[in-house]
PDB file of N, CA and C in Angstrom:
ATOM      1  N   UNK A   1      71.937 154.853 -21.558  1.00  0.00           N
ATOM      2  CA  UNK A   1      72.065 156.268 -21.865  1.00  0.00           C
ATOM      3  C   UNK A   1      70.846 156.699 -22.667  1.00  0.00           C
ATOM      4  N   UNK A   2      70.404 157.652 -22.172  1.00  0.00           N
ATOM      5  CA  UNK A   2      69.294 158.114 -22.837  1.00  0.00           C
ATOM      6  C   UNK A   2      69.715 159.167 -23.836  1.00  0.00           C
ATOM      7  N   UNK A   3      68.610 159.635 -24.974  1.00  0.00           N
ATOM      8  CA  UNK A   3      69.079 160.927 -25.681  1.00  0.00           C
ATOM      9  C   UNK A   3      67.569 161.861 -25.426  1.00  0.00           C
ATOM     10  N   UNK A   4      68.010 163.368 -24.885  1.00  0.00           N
ATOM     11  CA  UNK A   4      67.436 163.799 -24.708  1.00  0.00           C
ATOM     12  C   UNK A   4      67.092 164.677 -26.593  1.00  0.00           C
ATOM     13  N   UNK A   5      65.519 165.269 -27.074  1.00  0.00           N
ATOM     14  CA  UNK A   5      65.525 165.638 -28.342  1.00  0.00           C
ATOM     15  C   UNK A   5      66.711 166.480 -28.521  1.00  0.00           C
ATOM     16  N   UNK A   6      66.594 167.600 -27.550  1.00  0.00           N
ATOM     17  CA  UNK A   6      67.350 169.094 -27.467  1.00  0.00           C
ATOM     18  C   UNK A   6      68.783 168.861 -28.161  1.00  0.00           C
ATOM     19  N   UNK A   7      69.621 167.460 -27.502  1.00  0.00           N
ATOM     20  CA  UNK A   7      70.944 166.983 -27.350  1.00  0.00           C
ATOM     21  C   UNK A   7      70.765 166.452 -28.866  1.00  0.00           C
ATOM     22  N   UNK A   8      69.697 165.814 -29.270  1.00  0.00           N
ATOM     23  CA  UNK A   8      69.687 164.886 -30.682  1.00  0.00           C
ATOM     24  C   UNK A   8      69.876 166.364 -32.054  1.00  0.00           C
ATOM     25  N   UNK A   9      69.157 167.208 -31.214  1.00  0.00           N
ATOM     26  CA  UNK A   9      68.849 168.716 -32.765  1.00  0.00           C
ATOM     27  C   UNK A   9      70.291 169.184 -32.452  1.00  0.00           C
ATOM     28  N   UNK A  10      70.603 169.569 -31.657  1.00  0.00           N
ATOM     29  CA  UNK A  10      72.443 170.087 -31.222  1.00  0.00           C
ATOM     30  C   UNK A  10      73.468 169.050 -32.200  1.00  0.00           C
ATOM     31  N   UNK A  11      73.343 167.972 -31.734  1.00  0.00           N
ATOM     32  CA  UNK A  11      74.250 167.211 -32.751  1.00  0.00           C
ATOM     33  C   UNK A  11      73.892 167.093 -34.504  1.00  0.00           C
ATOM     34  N   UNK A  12      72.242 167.390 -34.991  1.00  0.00           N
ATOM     35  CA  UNK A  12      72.013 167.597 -36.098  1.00  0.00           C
ATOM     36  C   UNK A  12      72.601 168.860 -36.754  1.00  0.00           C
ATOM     37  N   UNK A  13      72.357 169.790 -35.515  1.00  0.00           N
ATOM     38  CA  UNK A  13      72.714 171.331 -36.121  1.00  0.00           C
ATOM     39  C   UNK A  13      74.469 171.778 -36.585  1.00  0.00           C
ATOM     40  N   UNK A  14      75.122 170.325 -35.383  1.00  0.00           N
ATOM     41  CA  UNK A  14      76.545 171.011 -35.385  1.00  0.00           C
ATOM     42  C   UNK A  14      76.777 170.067 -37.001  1.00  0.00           C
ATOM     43  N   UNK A  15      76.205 168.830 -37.138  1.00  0.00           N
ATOM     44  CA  UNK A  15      76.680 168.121 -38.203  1.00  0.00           C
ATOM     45  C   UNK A  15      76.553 169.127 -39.929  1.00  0.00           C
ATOM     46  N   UNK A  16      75.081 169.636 -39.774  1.00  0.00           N
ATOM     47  CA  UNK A  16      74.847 170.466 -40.925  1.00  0.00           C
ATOM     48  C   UNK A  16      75.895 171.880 -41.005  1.00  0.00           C
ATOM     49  N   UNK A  17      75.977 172.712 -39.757  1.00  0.00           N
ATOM     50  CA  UNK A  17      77.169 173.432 -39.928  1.00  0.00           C
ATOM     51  C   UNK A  17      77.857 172.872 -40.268  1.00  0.00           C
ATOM     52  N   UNK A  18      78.909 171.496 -40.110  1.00  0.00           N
ATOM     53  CA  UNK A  18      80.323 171.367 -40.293  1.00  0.00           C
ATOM     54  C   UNK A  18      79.860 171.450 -41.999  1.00  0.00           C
ATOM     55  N   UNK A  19      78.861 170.027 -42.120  1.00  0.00           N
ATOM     56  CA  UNK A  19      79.372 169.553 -43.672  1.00  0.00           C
ATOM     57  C   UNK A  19      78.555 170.796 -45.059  1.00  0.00           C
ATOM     58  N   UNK A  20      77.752 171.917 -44.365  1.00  0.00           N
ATOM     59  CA  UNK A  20      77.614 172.738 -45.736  1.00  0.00           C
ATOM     60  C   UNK A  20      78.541 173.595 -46.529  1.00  0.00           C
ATOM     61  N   UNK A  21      79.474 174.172 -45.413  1.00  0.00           N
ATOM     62  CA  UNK A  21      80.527 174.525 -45.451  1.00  0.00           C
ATOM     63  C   UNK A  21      81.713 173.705 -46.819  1.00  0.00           C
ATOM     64  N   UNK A  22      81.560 172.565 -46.446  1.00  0.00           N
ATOM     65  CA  UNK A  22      82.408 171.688 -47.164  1.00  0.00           C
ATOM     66  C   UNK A  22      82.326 171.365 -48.433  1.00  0.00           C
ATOM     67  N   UNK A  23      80.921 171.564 -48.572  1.00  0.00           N
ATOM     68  CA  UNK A  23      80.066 171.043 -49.986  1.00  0.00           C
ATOM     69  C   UNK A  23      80.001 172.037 -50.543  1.00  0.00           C
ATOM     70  N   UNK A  24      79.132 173.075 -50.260  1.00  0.00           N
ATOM     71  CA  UNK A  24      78.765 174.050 -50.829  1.00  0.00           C
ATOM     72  C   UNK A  24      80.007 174.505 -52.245  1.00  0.00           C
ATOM     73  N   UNK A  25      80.955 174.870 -51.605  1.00  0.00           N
ATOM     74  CA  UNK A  25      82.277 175.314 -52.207  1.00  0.00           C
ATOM     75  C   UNK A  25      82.226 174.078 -53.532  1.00  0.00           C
ATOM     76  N   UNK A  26      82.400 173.184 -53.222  1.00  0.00           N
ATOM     77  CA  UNK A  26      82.894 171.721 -54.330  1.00  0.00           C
ATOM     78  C   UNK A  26      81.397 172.165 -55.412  1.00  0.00           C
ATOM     79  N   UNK A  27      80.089 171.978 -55.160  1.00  0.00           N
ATOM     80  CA  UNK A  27      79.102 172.046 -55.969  1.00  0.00           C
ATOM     81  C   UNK A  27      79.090 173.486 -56.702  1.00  0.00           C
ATOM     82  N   UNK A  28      79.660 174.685 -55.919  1.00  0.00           N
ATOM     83  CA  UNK A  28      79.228 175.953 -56.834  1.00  0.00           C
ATOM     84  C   UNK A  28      80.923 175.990 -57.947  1.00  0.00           C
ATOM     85  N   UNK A  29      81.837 175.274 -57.546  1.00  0.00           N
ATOM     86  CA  UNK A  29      83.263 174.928 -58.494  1.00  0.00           C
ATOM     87  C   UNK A  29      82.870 174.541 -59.679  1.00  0.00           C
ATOM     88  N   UNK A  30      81.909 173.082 -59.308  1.00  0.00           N
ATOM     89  CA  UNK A  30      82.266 172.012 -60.104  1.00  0.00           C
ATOM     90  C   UNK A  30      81.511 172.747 -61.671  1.00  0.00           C
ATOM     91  N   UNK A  31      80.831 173.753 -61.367  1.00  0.00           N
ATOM     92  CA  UNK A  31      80.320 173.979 -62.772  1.00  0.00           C
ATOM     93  C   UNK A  31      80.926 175.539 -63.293  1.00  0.00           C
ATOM     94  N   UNK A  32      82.504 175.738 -63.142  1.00  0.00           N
ATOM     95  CA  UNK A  32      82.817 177.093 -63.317  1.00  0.00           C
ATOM     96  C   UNK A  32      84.466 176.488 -64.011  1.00  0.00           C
ATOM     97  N   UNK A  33      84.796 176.898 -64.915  1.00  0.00           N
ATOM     98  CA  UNK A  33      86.105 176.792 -65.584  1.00  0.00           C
ATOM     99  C   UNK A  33      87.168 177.449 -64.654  1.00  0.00           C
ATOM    100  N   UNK A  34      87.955 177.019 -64.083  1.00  0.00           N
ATOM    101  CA  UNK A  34      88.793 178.124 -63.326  1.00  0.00           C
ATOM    102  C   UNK A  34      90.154 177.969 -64.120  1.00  0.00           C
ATOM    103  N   UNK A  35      90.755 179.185 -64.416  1.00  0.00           N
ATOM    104  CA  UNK A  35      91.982 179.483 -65.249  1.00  0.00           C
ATOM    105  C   UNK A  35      93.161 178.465 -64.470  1.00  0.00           C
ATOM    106  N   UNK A  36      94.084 178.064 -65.471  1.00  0.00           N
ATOM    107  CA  UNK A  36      95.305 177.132 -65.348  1.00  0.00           C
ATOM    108  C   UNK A  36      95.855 177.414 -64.321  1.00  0.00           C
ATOM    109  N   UNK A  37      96.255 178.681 -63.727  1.00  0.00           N
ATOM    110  CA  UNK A  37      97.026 179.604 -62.786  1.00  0.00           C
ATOM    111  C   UNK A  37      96.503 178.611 -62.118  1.00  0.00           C
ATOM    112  N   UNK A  38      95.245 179.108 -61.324  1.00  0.00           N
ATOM    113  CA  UNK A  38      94.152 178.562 -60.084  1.00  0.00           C
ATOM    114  C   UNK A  38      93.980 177.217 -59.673  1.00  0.00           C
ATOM    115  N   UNK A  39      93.999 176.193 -60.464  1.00  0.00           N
ATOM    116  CA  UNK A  39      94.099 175.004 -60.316  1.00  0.00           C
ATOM    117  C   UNK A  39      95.733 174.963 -60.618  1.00  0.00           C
ATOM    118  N   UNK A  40      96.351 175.268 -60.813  1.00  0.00           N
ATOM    119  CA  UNK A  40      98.207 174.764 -60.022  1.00  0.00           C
ATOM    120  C   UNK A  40      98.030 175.333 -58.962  1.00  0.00           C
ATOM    121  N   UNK A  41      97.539 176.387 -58.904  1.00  0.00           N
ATOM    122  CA  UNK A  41      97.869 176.894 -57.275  1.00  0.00           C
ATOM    123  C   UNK A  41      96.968 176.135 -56.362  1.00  0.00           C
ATOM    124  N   UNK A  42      95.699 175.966 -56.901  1.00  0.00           N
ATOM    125  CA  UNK A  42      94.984 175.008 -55.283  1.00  0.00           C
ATOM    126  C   UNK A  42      96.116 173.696 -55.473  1.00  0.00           C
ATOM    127  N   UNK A  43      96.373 173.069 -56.308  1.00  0.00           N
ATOM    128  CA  UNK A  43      97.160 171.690 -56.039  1.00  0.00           C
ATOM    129  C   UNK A  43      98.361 171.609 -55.000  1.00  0.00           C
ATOM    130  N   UNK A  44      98.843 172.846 -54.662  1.00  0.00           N
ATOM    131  CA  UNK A  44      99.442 172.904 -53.607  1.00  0.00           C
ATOM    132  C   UNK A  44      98.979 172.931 -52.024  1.00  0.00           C
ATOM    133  N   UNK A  45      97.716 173.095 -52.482  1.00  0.00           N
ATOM    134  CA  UNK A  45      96.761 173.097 -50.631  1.00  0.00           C
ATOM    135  C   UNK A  45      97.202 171.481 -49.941  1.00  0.00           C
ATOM    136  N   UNK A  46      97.072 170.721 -50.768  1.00  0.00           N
ATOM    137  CA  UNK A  46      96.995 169.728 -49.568  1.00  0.00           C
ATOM    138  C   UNK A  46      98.185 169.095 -49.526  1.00  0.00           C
ATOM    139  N   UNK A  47      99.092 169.889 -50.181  1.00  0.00           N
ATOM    140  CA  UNK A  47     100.440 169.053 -49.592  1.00  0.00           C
ATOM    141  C   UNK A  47     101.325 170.237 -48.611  1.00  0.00           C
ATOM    142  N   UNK A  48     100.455 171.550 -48.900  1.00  0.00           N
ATOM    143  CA  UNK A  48     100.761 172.671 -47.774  1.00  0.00           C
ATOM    144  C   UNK A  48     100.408 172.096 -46.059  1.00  0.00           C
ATOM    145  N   UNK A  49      98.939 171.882 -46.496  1.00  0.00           N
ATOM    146  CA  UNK A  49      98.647 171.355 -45.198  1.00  0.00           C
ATOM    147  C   UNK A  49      99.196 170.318 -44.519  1.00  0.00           C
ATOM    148  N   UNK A  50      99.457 169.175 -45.660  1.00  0.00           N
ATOM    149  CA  UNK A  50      99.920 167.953 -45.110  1.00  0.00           C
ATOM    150  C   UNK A  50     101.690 168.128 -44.405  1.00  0.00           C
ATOM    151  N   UNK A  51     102.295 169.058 -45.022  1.00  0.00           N
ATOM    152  CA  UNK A  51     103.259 169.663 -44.315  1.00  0.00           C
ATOM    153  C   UNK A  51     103.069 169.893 -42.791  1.00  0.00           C
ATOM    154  N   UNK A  52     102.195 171.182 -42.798  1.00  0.00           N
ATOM    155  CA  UNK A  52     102.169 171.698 -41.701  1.00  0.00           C
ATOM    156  C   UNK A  52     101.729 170.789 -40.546  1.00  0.00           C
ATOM    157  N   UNK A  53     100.827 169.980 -41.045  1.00  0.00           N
ATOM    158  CA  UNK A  53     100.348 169.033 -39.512  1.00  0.00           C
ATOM    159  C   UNK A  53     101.579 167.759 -39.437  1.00  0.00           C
ATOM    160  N   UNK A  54     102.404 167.573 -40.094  1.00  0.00           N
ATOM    161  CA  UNK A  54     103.677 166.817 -39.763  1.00  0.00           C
ATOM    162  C   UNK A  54     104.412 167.337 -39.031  1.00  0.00           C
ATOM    163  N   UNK A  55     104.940 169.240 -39.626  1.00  0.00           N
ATOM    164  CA  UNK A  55     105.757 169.798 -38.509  1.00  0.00           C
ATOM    165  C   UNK A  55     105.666 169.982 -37.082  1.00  0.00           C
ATOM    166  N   UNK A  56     104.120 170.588 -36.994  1.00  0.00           N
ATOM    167  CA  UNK A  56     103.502 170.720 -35.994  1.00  0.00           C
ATOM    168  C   UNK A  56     103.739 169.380 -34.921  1.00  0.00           C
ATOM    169  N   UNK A  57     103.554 168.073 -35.595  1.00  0.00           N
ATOM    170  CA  UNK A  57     103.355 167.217 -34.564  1.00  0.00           C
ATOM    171  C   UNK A  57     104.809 166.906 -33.895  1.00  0.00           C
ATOM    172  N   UNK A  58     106.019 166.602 -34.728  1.00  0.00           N
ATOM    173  CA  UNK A  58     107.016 166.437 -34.445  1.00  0.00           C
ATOM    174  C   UNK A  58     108.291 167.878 -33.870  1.00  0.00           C
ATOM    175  N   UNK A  59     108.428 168.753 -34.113  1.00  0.00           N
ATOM    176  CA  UNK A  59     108.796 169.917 -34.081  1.00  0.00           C
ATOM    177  C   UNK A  59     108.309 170.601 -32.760  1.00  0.00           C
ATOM    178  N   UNK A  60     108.720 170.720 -31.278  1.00  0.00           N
ATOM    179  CA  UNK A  60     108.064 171.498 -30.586  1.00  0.00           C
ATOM    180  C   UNK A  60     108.903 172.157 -29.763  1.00  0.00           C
ATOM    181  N   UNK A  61     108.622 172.727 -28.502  1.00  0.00           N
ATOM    182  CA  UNK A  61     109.584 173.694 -27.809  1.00  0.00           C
ATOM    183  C   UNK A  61     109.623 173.042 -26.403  1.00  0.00           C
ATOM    184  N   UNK A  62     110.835 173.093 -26.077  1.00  0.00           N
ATOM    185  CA  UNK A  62     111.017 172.115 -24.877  1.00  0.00           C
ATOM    186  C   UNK A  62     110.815 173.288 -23.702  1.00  0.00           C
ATOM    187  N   UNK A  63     111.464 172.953 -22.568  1.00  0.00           N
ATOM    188  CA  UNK A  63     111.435 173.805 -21.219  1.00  0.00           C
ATOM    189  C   UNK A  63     111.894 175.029 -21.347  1.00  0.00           C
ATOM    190  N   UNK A  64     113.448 175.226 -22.357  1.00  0.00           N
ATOM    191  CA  UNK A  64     114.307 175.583 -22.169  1.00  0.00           C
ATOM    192  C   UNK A  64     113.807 176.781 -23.460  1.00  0.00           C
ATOM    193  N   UNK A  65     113.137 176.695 -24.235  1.00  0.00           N
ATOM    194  CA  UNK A  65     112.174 178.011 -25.276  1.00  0.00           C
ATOM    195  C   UNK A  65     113.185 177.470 -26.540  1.00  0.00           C
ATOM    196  N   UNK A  66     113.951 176.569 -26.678  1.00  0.00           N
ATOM    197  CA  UNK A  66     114.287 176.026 -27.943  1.00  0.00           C
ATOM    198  C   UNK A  66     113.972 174.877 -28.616  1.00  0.00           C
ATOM    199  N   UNK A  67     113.492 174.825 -29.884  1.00  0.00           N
ATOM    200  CA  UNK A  67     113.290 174.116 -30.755  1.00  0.00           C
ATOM    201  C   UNK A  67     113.932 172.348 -30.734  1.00  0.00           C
ATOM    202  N   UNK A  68     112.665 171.388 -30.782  1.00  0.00           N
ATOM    203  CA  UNK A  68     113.329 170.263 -30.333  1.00  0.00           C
ATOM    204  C   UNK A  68     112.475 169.085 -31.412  1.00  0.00           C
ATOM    205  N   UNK A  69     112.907 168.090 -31.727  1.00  0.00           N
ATOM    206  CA  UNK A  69     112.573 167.139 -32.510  1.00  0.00           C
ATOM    207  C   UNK A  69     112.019 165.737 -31.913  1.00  0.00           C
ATOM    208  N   UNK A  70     110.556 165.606 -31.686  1.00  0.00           N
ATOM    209  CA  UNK A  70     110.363 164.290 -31.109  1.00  0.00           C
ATOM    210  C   UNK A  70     110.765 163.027 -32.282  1.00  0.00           C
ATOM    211  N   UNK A  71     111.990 162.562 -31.575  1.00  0.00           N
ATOM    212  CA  UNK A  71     112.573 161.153 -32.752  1.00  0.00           C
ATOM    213  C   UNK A  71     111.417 160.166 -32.857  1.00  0.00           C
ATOM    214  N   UNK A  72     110.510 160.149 -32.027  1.00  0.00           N
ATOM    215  CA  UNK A  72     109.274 158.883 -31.658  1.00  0.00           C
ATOM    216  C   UNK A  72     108.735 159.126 -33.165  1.00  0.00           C
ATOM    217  N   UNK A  73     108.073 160.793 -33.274  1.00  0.00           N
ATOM    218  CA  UNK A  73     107.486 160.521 -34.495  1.00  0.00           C
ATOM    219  C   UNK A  73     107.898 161.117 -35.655  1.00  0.00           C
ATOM    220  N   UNK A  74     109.115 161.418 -35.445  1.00  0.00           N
ATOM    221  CA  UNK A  74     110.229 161.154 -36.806  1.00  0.00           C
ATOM    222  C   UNK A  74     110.540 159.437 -37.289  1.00  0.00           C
ATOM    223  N   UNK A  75     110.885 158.592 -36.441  1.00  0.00           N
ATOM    224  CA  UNK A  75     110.400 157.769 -36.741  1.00  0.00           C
ATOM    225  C   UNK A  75     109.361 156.761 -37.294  1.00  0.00           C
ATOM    226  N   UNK A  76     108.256 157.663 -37.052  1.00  0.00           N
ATOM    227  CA  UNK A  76     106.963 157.212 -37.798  1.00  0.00           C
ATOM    228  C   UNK A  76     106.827 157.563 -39.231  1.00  0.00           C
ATOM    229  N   UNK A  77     107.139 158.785 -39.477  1.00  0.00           N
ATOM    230  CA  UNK A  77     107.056 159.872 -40.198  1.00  0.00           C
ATOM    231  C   UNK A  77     108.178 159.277 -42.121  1.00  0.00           C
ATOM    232  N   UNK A  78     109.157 158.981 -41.591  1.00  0.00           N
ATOM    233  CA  UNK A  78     110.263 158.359 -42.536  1.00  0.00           C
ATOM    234  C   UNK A  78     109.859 157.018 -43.413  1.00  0.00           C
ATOM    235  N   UNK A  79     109.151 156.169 -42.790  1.00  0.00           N
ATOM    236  CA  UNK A  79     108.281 155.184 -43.569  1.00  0.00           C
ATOM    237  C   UNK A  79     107.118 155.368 -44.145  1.00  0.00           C
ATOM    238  N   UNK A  80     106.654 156.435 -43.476  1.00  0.00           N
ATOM    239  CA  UNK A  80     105.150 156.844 -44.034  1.00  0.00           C
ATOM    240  C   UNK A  80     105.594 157.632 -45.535  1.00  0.00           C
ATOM    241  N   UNK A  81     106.394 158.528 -44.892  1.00  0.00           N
ATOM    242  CA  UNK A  81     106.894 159.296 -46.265  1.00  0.00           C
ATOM    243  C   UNK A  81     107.348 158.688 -47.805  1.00  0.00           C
ATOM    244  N   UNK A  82     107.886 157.368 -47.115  1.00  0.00           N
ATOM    245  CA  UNK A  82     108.553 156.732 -48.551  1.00  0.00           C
ATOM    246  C   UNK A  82     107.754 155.649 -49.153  1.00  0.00           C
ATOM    247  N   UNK A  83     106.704 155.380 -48.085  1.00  0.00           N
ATOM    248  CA  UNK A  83     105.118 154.944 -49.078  1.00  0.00           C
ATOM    249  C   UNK A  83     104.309 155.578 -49.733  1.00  0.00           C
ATOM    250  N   UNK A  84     104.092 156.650 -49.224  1.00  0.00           N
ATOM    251  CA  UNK A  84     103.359 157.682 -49.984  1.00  0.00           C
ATOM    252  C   UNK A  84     104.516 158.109 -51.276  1.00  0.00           C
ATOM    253  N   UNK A  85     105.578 158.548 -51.206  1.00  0.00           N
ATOM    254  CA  UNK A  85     106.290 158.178 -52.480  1.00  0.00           C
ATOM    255  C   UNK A  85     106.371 157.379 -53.572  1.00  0.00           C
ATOM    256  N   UNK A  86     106.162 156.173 -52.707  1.00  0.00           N
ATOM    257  CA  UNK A  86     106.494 154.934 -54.098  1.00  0.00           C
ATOM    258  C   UNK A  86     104.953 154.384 -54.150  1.00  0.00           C
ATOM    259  N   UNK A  87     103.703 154.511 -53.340  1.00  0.00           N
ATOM    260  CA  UNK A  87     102.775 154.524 -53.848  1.00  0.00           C
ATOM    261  C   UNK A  87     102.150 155.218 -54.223  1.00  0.00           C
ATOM    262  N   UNK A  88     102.160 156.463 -54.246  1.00  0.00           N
ATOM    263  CA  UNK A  88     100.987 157.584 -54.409  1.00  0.00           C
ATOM    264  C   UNK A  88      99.954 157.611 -53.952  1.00  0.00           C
ATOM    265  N   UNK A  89      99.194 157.092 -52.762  1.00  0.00           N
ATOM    266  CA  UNK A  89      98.295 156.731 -52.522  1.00  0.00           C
ATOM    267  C   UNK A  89      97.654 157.390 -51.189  1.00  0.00           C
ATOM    268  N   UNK A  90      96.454 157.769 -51.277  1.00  0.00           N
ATOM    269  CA  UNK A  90      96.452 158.831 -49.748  1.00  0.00           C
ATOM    270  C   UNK A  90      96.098 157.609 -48.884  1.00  0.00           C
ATOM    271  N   UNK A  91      95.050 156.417 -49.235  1.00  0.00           N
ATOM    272  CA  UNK A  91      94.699 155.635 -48.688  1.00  0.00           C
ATOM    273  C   UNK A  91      95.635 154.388 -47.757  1.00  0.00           C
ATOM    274  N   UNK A  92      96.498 154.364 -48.429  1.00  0.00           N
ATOM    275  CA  UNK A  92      97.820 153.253 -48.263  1.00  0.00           C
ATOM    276  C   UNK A  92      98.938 154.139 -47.163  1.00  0.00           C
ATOM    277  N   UNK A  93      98.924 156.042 -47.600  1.00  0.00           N
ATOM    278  CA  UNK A  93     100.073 156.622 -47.060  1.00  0.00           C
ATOM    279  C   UNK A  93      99.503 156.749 -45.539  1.00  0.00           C
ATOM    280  N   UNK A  94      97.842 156.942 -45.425  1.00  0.00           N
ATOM    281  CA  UNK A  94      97.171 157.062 -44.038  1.00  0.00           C
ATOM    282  C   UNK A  94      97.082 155.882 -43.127  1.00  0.00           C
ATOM    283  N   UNK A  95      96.941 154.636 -43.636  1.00  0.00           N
ATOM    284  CA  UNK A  95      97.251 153.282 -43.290  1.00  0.00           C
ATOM    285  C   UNK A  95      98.154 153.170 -42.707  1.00  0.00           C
ATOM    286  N   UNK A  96      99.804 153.509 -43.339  1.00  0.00           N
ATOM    287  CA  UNK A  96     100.621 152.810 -43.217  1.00  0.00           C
ATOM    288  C   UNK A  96     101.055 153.527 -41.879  1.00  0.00           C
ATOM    289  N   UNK A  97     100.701 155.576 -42.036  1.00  0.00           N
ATOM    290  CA  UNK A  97     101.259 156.232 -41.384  1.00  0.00           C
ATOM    291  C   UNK A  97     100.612 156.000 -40.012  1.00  0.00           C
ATOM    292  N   UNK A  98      99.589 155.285 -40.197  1.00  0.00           N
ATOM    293  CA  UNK A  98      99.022 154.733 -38.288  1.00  0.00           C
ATOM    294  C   UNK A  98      99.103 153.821 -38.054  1.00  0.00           C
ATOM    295  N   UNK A  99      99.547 152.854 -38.898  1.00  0.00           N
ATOM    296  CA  UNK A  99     100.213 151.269 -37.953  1.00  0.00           C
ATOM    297  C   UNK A  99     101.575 151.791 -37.691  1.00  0.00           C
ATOM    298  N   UNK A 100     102.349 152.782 -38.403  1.00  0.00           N
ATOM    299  CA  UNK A 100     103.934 153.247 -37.870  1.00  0.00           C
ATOM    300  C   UNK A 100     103.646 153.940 -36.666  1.00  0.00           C
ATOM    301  N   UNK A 101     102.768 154.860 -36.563  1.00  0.00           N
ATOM    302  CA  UNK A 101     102.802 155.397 -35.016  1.00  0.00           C
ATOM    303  C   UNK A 101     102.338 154.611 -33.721  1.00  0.00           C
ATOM    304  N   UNK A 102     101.506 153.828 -34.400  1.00  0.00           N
ATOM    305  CA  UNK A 102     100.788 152.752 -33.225  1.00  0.00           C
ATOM    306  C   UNK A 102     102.099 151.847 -32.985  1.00  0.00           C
ATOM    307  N   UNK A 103     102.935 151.487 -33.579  1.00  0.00           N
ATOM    308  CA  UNK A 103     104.111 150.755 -33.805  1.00  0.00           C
ATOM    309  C   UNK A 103     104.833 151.409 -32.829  1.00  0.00           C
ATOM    310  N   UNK A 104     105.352 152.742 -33.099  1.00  0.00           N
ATOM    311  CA  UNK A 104     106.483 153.542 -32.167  1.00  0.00           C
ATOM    312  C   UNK A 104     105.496 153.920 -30.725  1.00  0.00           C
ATOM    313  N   UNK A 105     104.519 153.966 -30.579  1.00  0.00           N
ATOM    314  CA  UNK A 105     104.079 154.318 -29.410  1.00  0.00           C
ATOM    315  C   UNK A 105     103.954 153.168 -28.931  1.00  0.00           C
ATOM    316  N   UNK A 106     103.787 151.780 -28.856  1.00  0.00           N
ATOM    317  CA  UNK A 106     103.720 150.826 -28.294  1.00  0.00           C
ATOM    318  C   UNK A 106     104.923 150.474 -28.060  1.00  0.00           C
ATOM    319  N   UNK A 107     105.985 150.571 -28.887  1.00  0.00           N
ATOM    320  CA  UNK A 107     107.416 150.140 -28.155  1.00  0.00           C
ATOM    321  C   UNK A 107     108.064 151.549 -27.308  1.00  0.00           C
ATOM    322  N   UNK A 108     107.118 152.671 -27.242  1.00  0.00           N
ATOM    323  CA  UNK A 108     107.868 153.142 -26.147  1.00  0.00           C
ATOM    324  C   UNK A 108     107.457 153.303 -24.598  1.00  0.00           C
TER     325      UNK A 108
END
């Protein structure tokens, strides 16, 4: 496989879009006091999100336009949950939560 330059600056350009975006925000924070309010309220972002991409995955709409529960990754979902509980750990809860799905998708 060859790389053509054009294809090499495209993948530079999309990489610098994604990650300035990301940074920028953290470096112009890190030197600004933000009131008590503001930091309780961001501390809820990532367990908002981490919500939503659980519901999303398990939670969907069958043929019939009603609401249905894939048990495959409710099953995944119930062990992951009660590691991340008793460890606190994002590293251990992301681990565990993809050997449980690799687990339920291989036995089905």
């Amino acid at each position: 496989m060859s790389m053509d330059l054009t294809i090499l600056f495209i993948i530079l350009g999309c990489a610098i879009v994604t990650f300035v975006p990301r940074i920028i925000p953290f470096l112009v924070i890190r030197n600004v006091n933000l009131p008590k309010v503001v930091i309780k309220w961001l501390s809820f972002i990532p367990i908002c999100i981490f919500t939503a991409l659980i519901v999303d995955s398990f939670i969907f709409k069958d043929k019939s336009s009603l609401l249905s529960i894939d048990w495959s990754v409710l099953a995944a979902i119930i062990p992951t949950l009660v590691i991340a509980l008793w460890t606190k750990s994002l590293s251990v809860t992301v681990l565990v939560g993809i050997v449980c799905m690799a687990t339920v998708r291989a036995l089905i």
